[in-house]
PDBML (XML) file of the C-alpha atoms, coordinates in Angstrom:
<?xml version="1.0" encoding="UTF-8" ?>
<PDBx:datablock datablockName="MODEL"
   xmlns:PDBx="http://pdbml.pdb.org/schema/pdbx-v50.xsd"
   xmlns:xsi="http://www.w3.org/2001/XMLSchema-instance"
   xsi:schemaLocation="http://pdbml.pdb.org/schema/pdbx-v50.xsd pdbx-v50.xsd">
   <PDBx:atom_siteCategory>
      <PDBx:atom_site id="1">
         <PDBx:B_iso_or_equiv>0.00</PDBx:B_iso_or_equiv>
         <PDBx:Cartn_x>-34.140</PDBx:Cartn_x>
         <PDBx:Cartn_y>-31.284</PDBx:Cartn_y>
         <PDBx:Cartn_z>-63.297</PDBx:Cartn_z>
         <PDBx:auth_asym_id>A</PDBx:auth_asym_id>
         <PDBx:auth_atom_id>CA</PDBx:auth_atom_id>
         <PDBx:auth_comp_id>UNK</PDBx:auth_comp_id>
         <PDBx:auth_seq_id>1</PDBx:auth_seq_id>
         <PDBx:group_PDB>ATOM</PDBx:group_PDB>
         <PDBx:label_alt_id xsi:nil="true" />
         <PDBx:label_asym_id>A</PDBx:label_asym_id>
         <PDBx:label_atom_id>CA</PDBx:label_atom_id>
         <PDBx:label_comp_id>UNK</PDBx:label_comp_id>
         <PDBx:label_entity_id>1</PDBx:label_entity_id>
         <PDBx:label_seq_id>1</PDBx:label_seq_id>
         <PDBx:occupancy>1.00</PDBx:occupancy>
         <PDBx:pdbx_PDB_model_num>1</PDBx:pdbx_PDB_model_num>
         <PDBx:type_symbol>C</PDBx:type_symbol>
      </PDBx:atom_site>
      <PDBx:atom_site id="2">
         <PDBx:B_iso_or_equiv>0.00</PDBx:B_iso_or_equiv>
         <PDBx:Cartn_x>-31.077</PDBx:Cartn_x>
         <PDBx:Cartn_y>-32.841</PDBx:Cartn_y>
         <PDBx:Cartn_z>-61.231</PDBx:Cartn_z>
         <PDBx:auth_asym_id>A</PDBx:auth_asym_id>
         <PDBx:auth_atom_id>CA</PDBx:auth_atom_id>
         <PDBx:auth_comp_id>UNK</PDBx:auth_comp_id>
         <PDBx:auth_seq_id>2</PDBx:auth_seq_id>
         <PDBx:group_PDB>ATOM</PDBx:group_PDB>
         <PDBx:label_alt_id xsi:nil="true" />
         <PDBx:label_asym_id>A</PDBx:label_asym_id>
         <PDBx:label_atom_id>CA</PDBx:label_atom_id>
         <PDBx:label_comp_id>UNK</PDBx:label_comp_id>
         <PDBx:label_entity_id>1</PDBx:label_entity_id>
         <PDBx:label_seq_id>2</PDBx:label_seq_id>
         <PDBx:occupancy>1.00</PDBx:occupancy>
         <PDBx:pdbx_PDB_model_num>1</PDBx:pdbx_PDB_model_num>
         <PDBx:type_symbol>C</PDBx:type_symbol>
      </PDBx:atom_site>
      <PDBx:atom_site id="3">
         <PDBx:B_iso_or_equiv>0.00</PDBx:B_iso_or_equiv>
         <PDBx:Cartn_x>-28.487</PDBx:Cartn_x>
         <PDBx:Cartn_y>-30.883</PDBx:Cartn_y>
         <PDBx:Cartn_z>-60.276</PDBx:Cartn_z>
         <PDBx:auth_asym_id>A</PDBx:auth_asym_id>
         <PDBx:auth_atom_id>CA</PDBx:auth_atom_id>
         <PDBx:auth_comp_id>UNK</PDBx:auth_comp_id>
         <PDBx:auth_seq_id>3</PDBx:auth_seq_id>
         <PDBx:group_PDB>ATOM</PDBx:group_PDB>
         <PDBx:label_alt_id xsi:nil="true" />
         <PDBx:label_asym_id>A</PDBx:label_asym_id>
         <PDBx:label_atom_id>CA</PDBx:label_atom_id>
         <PDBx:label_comp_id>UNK</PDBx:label_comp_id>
         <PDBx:label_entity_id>1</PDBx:label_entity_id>
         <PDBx:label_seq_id>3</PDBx:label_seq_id>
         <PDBx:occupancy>1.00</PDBx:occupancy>
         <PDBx:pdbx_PDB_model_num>1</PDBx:pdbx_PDB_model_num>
         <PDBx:type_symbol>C</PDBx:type_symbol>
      </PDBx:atom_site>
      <PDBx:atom_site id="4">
         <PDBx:B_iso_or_equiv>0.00</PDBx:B_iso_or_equiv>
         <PDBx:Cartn_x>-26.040</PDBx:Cartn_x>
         <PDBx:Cartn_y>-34.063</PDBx:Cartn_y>
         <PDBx:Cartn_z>-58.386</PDBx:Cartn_z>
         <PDBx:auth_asym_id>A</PDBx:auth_asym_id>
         <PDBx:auth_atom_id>CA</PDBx:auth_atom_id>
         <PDBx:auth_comp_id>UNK</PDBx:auth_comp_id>
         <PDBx:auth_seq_id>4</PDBx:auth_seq_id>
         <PDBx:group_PDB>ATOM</PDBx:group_PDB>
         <PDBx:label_alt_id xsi:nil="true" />
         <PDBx:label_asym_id>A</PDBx:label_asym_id>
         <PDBx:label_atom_id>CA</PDBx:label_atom_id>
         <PDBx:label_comp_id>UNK</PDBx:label_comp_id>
         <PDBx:label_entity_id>1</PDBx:label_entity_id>
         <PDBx:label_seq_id>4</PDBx:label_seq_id>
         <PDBx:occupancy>1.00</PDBx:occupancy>
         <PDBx:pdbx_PDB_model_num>1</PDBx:pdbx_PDB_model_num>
         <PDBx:type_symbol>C</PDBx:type_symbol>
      </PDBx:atom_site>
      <PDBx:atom_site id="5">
         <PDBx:B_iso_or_equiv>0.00</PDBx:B_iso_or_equiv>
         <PDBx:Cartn_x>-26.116</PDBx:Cartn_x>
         <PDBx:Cartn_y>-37.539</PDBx:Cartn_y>
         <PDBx:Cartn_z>-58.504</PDBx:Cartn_z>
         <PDBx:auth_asym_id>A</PDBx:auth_asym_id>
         <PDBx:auth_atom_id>CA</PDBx:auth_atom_id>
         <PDBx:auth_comp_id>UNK</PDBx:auth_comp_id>
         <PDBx:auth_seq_id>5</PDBx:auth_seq_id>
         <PDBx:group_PDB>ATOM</PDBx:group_PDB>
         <PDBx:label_alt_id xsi:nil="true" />
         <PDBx:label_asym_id>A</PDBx:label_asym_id>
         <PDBx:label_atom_id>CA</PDBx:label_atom_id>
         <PDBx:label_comp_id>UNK</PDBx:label_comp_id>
         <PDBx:label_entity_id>1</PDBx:label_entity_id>
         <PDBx:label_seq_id>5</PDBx:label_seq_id>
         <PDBx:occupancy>1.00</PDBx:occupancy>
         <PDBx:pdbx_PDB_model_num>1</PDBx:pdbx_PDB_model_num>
         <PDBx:type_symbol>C</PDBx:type_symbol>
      </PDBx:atom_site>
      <PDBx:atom_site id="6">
         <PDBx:B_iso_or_equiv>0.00</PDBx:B_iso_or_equiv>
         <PDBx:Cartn_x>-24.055</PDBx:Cartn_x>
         <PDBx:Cartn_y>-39.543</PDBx:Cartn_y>
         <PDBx:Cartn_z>-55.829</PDBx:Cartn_z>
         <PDBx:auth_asym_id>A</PDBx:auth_asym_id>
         <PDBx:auth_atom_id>CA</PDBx:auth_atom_id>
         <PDBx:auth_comp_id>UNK</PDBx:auth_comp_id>
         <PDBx:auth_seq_id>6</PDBx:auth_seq_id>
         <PDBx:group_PDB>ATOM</PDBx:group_PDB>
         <PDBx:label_alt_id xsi:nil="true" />
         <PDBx:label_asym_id>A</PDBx:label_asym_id>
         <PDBx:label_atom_id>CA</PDBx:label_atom_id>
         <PDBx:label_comp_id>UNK</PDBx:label_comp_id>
         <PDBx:label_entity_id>1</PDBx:label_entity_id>
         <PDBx:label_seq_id>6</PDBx:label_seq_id>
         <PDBx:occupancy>1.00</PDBx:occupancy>
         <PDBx:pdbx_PDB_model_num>1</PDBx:pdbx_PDB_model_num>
         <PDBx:type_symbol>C</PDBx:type_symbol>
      </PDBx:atom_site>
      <PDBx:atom_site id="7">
         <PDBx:B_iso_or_equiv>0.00</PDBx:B_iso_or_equiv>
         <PDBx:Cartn_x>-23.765</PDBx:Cartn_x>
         <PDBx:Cartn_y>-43.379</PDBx:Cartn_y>
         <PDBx:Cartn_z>-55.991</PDBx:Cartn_z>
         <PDBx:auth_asym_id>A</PDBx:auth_asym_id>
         <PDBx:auth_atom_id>CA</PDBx:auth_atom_id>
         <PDBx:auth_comp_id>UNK</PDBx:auth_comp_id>
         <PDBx:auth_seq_id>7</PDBx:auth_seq_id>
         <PDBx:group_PDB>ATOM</PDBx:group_PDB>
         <PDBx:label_alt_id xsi:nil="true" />
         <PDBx:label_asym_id>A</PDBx:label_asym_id>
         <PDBx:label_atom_id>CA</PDBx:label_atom_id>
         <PDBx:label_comp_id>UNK</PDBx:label_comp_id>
         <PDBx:label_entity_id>1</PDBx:label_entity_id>
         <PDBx:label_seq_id>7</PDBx:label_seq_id>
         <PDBx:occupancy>1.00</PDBx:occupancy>
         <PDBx:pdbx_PDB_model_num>1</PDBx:pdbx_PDB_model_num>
         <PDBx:type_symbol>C</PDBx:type_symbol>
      </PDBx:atom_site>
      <PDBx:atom_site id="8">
         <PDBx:B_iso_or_equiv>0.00</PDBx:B_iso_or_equiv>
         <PDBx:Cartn_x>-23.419</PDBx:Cartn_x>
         <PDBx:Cartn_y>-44.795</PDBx:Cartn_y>
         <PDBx:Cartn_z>-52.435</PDBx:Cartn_z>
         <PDBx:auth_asym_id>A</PDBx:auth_asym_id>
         <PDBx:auth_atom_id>CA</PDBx:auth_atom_id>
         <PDBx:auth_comp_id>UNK</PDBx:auth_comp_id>
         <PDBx:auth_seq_id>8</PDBx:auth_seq_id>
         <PDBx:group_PDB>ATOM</PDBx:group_PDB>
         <PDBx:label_alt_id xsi:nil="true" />
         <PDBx:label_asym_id>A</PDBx:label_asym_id>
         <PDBx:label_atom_id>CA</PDBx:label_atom_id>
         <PDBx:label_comp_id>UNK</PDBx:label_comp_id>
         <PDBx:label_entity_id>1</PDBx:label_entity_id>
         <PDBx:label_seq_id>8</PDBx:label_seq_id>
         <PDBx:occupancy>1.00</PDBx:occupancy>
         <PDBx:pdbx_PDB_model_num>1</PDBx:pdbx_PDB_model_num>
         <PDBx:type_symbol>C</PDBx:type_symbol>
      </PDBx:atom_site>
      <PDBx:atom_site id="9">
         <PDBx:B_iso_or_equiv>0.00</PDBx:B_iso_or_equiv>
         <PDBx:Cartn_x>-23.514</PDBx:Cartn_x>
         <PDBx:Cartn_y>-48.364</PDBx:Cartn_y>
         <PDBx:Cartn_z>-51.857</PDBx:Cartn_z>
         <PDBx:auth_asym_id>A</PDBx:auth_asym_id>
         <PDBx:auth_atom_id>CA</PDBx:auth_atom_id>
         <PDBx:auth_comp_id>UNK</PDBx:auth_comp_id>
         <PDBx:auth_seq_id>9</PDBx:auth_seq_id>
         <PDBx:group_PDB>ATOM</PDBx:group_PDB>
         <PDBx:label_alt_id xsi:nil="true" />
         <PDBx:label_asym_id>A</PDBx:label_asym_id>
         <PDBx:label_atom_id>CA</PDBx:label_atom_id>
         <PDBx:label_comp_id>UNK</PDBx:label_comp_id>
         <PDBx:label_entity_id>1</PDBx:label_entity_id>
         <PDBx:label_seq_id>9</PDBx:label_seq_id>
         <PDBx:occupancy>1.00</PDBx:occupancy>
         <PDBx:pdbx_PDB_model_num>1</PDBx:pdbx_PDB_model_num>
         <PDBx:type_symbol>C</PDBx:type_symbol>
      </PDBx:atom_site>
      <PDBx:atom_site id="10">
         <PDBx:B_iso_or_equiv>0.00</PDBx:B_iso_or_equiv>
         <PDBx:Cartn_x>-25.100</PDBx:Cartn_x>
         <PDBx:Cartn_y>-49.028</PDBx:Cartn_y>
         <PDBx:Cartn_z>-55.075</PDBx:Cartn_z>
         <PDBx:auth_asym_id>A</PDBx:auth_asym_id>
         <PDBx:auth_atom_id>CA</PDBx:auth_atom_id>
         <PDBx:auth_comp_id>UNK</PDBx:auth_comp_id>
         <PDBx:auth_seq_id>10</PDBx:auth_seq_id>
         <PDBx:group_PDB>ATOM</PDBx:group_PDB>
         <PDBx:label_alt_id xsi:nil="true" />
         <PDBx:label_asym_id>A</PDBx:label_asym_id>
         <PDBx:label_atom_id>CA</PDBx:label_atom_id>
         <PDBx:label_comp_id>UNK</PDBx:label_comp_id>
         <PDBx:label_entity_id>1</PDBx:label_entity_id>
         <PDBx:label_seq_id>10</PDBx:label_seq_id>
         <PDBx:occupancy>1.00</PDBx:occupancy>
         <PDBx:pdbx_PDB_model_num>1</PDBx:pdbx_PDB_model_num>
         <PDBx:type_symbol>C</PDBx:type_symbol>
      </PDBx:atom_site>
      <PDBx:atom_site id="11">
         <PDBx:B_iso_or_equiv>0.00</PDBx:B_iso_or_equiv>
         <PDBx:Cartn_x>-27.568</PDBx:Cartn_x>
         <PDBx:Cartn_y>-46.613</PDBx:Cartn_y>
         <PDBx:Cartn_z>-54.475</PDBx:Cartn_z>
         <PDBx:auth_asym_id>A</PDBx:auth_asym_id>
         <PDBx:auth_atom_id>CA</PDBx:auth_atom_id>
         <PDBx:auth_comp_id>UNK</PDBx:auth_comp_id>
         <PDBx:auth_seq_id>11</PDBx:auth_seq_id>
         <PDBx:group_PDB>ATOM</PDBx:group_PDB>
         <PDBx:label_alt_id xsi:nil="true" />
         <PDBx:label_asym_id>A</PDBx:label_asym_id>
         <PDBx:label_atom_id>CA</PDBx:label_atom_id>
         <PDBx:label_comp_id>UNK</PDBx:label_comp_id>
         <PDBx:label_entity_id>1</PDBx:label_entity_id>
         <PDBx:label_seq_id>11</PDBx:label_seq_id>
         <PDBx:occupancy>1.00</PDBx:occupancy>
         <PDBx:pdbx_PDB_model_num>1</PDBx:pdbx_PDB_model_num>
         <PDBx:type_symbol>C</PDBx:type_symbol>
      </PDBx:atom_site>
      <PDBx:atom_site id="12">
         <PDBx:B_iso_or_equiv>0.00</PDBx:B_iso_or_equiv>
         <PDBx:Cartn_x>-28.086</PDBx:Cartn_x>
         <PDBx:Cartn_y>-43.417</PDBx:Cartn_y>
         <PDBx:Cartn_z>-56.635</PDBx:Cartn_z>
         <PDBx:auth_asym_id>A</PDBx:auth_asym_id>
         <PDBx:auth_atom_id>CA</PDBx:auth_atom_id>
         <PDBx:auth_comp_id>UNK</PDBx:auth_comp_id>
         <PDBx:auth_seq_id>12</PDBx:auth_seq_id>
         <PDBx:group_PDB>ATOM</PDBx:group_PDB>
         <PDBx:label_alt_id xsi:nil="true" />
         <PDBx:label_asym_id>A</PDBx:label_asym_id>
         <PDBx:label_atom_id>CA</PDBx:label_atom_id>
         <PDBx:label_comp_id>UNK</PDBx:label_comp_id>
         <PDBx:label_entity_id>1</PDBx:label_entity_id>
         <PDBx:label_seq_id>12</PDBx:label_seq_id>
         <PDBx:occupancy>1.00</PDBx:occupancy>
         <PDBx:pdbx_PDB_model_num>1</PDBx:pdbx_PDB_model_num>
         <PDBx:type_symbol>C</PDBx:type_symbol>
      </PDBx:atom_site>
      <PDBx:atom_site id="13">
         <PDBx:B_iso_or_equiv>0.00</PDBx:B_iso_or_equiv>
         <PDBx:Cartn_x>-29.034</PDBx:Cartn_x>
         <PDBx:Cartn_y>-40.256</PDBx:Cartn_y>
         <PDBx:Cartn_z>-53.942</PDBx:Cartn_z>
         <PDBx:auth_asym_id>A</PDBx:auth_asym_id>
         <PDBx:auth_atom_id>CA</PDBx:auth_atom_id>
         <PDBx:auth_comp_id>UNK</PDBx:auth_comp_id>
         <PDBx:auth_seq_id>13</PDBx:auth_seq_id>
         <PDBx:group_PDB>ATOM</PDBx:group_PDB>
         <PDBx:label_alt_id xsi:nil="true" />
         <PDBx:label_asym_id>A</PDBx:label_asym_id>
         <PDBx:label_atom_id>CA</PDBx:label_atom_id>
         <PDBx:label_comp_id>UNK</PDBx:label_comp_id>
         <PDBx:label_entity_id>1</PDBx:label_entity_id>
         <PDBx:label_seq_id>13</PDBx:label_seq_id>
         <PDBx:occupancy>1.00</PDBx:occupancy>
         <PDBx:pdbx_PDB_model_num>1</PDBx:pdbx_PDB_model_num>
         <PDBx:type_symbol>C</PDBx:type_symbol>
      </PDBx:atom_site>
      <PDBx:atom_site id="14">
         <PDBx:B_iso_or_equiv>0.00</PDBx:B_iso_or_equiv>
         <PDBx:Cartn_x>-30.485</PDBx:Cartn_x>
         <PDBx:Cartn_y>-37.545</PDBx:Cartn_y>
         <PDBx:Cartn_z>-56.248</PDBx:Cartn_z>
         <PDBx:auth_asym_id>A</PDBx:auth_asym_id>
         <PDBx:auth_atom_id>CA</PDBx:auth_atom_id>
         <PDBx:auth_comp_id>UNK</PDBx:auth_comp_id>
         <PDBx:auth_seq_id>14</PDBx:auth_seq_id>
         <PDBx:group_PDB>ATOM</PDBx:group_PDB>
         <PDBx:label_alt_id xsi:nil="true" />
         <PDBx:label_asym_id>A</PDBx:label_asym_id>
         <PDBx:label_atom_id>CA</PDBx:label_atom_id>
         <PDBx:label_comp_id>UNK</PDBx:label_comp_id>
         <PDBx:label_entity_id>1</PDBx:label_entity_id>
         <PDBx:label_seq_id>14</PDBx:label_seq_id>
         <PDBx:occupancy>1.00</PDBx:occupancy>
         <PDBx:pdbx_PDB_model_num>1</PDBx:pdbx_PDB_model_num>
         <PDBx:type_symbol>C</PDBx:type_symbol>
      </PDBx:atom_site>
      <PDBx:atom_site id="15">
         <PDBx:B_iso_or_equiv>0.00</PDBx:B_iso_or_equiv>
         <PDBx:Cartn_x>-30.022</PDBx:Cartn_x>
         <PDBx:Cartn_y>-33.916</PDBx:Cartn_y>
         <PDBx:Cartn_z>-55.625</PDBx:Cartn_z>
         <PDBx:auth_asym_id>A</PDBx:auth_asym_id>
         <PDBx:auth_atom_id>CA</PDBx:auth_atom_id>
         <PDBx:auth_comp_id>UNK</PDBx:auth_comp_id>
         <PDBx:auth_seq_id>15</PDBx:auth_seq_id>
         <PDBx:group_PDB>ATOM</PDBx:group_PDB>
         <PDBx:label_alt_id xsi:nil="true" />
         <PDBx:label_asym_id>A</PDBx:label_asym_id>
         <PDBx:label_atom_id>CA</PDBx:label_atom_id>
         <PDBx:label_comp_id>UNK</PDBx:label_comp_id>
         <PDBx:label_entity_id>1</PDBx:label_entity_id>
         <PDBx:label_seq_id>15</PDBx:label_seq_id>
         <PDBx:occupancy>1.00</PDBx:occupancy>
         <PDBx:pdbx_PDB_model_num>1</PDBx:pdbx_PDB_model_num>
         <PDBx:type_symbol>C</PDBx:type_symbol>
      </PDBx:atom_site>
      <PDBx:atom_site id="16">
         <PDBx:B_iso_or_equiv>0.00</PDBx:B_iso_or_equiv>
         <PDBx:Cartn_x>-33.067</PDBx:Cartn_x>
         <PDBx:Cartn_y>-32.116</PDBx:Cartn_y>
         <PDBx:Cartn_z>-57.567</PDBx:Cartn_z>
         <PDBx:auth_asym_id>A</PDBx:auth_asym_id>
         <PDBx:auth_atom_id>CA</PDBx:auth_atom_id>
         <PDBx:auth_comp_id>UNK</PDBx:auth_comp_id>
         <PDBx:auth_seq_id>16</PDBx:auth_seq_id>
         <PDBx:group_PDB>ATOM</PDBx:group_PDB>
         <PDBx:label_alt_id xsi:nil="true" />
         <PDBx:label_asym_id>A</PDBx:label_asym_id>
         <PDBx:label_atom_id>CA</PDBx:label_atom_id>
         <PDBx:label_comp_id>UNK</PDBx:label_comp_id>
         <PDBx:label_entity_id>1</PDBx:label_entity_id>
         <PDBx:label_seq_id>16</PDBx:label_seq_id>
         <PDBx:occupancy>1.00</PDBx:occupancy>
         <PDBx:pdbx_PDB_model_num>1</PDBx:pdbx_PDB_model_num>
         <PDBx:type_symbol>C</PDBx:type_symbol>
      </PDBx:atom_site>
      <PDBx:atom_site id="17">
         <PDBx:B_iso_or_equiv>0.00</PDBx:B_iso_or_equiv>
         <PDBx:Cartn_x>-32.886</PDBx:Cartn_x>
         <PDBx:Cartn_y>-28.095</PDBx:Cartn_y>
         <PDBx:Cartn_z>-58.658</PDBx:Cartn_z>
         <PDBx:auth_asym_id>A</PDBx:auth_asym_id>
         <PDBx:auth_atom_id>CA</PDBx:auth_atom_id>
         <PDBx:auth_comp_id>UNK</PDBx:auth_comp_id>
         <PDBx:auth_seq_id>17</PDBx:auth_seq_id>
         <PDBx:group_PDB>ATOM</PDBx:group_PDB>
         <PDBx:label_alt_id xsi:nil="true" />
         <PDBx:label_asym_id>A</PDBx:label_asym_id>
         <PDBx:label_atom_id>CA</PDBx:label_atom_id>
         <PDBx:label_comp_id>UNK</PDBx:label_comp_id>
         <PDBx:label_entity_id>1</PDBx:label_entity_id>
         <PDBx:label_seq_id>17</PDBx:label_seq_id>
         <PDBx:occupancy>1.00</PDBx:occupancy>
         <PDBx:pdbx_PDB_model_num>1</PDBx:pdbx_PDB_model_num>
         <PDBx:type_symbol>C</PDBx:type_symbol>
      </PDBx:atom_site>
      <PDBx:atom_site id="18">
         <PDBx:B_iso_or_equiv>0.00</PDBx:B_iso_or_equiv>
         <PDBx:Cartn_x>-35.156</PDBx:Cartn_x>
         <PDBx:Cartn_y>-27.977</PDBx:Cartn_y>
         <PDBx:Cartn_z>-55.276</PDBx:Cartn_z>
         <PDBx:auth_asym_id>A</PDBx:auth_asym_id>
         <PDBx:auth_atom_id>CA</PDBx:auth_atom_id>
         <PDBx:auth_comp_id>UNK</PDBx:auth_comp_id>
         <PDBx:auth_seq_id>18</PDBx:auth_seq_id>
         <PDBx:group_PDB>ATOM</PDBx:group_PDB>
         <PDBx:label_alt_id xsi:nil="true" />
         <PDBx:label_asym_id>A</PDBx:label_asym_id>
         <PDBx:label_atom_id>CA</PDBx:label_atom_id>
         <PDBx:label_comp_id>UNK</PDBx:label_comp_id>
         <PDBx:label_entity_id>1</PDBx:label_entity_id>
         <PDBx:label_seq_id>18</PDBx:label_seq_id>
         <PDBx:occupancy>1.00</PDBx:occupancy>
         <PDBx:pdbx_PDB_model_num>1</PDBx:pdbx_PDB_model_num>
         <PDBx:type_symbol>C</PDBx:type_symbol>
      </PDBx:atom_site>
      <PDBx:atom_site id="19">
         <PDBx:B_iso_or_equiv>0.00</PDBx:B_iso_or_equiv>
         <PDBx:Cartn_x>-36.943</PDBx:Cartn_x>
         <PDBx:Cartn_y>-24.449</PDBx:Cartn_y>
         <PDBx:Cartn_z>-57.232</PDBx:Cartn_z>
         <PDBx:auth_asym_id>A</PDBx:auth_asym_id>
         <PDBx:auth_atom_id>CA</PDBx:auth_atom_id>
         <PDBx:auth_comp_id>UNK</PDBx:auth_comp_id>
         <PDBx:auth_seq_id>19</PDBx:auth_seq_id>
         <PDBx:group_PDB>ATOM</PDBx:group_PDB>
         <PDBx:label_alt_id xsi:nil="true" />
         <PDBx:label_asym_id>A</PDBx:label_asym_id>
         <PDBx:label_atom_id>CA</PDBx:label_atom_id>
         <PDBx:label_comp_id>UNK</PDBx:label_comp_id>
         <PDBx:label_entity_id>1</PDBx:label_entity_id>
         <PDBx:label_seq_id>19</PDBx:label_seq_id>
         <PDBx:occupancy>1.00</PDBx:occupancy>
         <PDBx:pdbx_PDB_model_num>1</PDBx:pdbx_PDB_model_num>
         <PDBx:type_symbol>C</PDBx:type_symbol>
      </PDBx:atom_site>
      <PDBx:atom_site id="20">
         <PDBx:B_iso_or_equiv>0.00</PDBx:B_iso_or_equiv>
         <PDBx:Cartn_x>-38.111</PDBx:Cartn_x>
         <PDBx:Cartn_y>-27.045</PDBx:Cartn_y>
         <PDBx:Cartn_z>-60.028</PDBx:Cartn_z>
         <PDBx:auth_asym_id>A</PDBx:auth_asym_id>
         <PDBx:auth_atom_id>CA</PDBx:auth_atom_id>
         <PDBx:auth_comp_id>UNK</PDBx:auth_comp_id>
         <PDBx:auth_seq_id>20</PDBx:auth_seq_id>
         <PDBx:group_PDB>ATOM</PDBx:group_PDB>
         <PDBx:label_alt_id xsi:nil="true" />
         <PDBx:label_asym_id>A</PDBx:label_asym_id>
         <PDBx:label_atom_id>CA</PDBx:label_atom_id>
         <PDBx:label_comp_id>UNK</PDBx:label_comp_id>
         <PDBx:label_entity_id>1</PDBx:label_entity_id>
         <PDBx:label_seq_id>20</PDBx:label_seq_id>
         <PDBx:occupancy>1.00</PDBx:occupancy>
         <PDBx:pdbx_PDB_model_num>1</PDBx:pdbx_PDB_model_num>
         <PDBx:type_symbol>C</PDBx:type_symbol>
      </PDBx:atom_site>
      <PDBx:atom_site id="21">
         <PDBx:B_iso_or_equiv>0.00</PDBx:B_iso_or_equiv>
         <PDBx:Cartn_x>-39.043</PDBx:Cartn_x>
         <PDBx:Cartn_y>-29.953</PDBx:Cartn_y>
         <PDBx:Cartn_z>-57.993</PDBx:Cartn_z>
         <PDBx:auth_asym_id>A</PDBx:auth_asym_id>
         <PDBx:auth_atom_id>CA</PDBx:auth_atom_id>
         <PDBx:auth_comp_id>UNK</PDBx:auth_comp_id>
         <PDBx:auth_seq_id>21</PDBx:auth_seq_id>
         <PDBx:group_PDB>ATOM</PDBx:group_PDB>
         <PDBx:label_alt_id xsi:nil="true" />
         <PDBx:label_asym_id>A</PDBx:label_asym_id>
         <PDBx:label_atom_id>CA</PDBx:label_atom_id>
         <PDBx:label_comp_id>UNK</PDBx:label_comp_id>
         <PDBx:label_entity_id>1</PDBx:label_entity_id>
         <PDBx:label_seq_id>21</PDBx:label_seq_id>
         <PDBx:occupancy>1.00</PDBx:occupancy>
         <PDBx:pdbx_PDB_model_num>1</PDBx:pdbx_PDB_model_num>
         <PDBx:type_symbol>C</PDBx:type_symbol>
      </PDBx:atom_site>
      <PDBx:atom_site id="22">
         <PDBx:B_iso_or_equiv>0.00</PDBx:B_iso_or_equiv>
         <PDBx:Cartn_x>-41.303</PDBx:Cartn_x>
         <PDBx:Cartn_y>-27.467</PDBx:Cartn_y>
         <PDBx:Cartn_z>-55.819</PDBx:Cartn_z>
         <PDBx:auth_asym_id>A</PDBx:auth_asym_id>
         <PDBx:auth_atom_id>CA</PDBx:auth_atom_id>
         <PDBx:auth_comp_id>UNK</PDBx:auth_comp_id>
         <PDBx:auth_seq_id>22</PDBx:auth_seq_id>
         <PDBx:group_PDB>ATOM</PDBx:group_PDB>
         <PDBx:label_alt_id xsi:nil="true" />
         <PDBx:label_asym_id>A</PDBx:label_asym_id>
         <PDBx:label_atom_id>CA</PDBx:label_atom_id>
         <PDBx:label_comp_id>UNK</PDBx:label_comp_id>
         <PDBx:label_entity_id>1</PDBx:label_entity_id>
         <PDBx:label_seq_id>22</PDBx:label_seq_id>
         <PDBx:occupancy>1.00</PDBx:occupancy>
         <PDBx:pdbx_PDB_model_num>1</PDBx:pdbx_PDB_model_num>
         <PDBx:type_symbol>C</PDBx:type_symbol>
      </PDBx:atom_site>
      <PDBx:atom_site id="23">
         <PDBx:B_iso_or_equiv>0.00</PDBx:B_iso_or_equiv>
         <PDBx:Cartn_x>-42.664</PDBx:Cartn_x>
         <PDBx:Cartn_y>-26.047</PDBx:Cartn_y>
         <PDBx:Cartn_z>-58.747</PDBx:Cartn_z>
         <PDBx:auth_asym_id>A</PDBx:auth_asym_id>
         <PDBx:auth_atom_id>CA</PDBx:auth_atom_id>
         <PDBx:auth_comp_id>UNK</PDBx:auth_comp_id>
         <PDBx:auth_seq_id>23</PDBx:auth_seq_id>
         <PDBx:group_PDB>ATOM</PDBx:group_PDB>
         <PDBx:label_alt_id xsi:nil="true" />
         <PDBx:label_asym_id>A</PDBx:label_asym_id>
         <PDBx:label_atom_id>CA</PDBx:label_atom_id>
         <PDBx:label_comp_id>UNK</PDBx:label_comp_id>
         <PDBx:label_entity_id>1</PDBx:label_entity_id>
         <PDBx:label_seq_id>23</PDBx:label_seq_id>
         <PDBx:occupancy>1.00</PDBx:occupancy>
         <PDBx:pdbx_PDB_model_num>1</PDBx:pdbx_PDB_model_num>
         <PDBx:type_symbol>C</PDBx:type_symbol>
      </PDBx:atom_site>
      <PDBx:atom_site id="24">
         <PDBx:B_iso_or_equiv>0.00</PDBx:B_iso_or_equiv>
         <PDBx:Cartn_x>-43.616</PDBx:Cartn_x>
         <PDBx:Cartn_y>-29.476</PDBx:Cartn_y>
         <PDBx:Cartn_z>-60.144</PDBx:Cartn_z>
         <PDBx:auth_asym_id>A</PDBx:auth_asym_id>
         <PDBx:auth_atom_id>CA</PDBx:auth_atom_id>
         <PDBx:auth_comp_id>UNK</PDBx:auth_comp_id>
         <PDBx:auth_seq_id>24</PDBx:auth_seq_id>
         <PDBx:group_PDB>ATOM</PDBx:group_PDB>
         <PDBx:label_alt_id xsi:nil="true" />
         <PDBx:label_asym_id>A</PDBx:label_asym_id>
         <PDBx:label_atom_id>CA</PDBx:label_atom_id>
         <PDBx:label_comp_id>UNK</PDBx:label_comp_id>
         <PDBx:label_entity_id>1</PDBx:label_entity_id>
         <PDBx:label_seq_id>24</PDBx:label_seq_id>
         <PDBx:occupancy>1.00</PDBx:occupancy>
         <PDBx:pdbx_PDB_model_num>1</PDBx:pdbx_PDB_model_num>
         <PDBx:type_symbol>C</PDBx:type_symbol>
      </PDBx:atom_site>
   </PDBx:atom_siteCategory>
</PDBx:datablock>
């Protein structure tokens, strides 16, 4: 799951539900 997505530059920087991402 993401929680944020910031576009910098062209570039997407992803913020994942960090709980979820450690799970997986």
């Amino acid at each position: 799951p993401i929680e944020d997505i910031q576009k910098s530059s062209g570039v997407s920087l992803i913020q994942f539900n960090i709980d979820e991402l450690e799970k997986f």
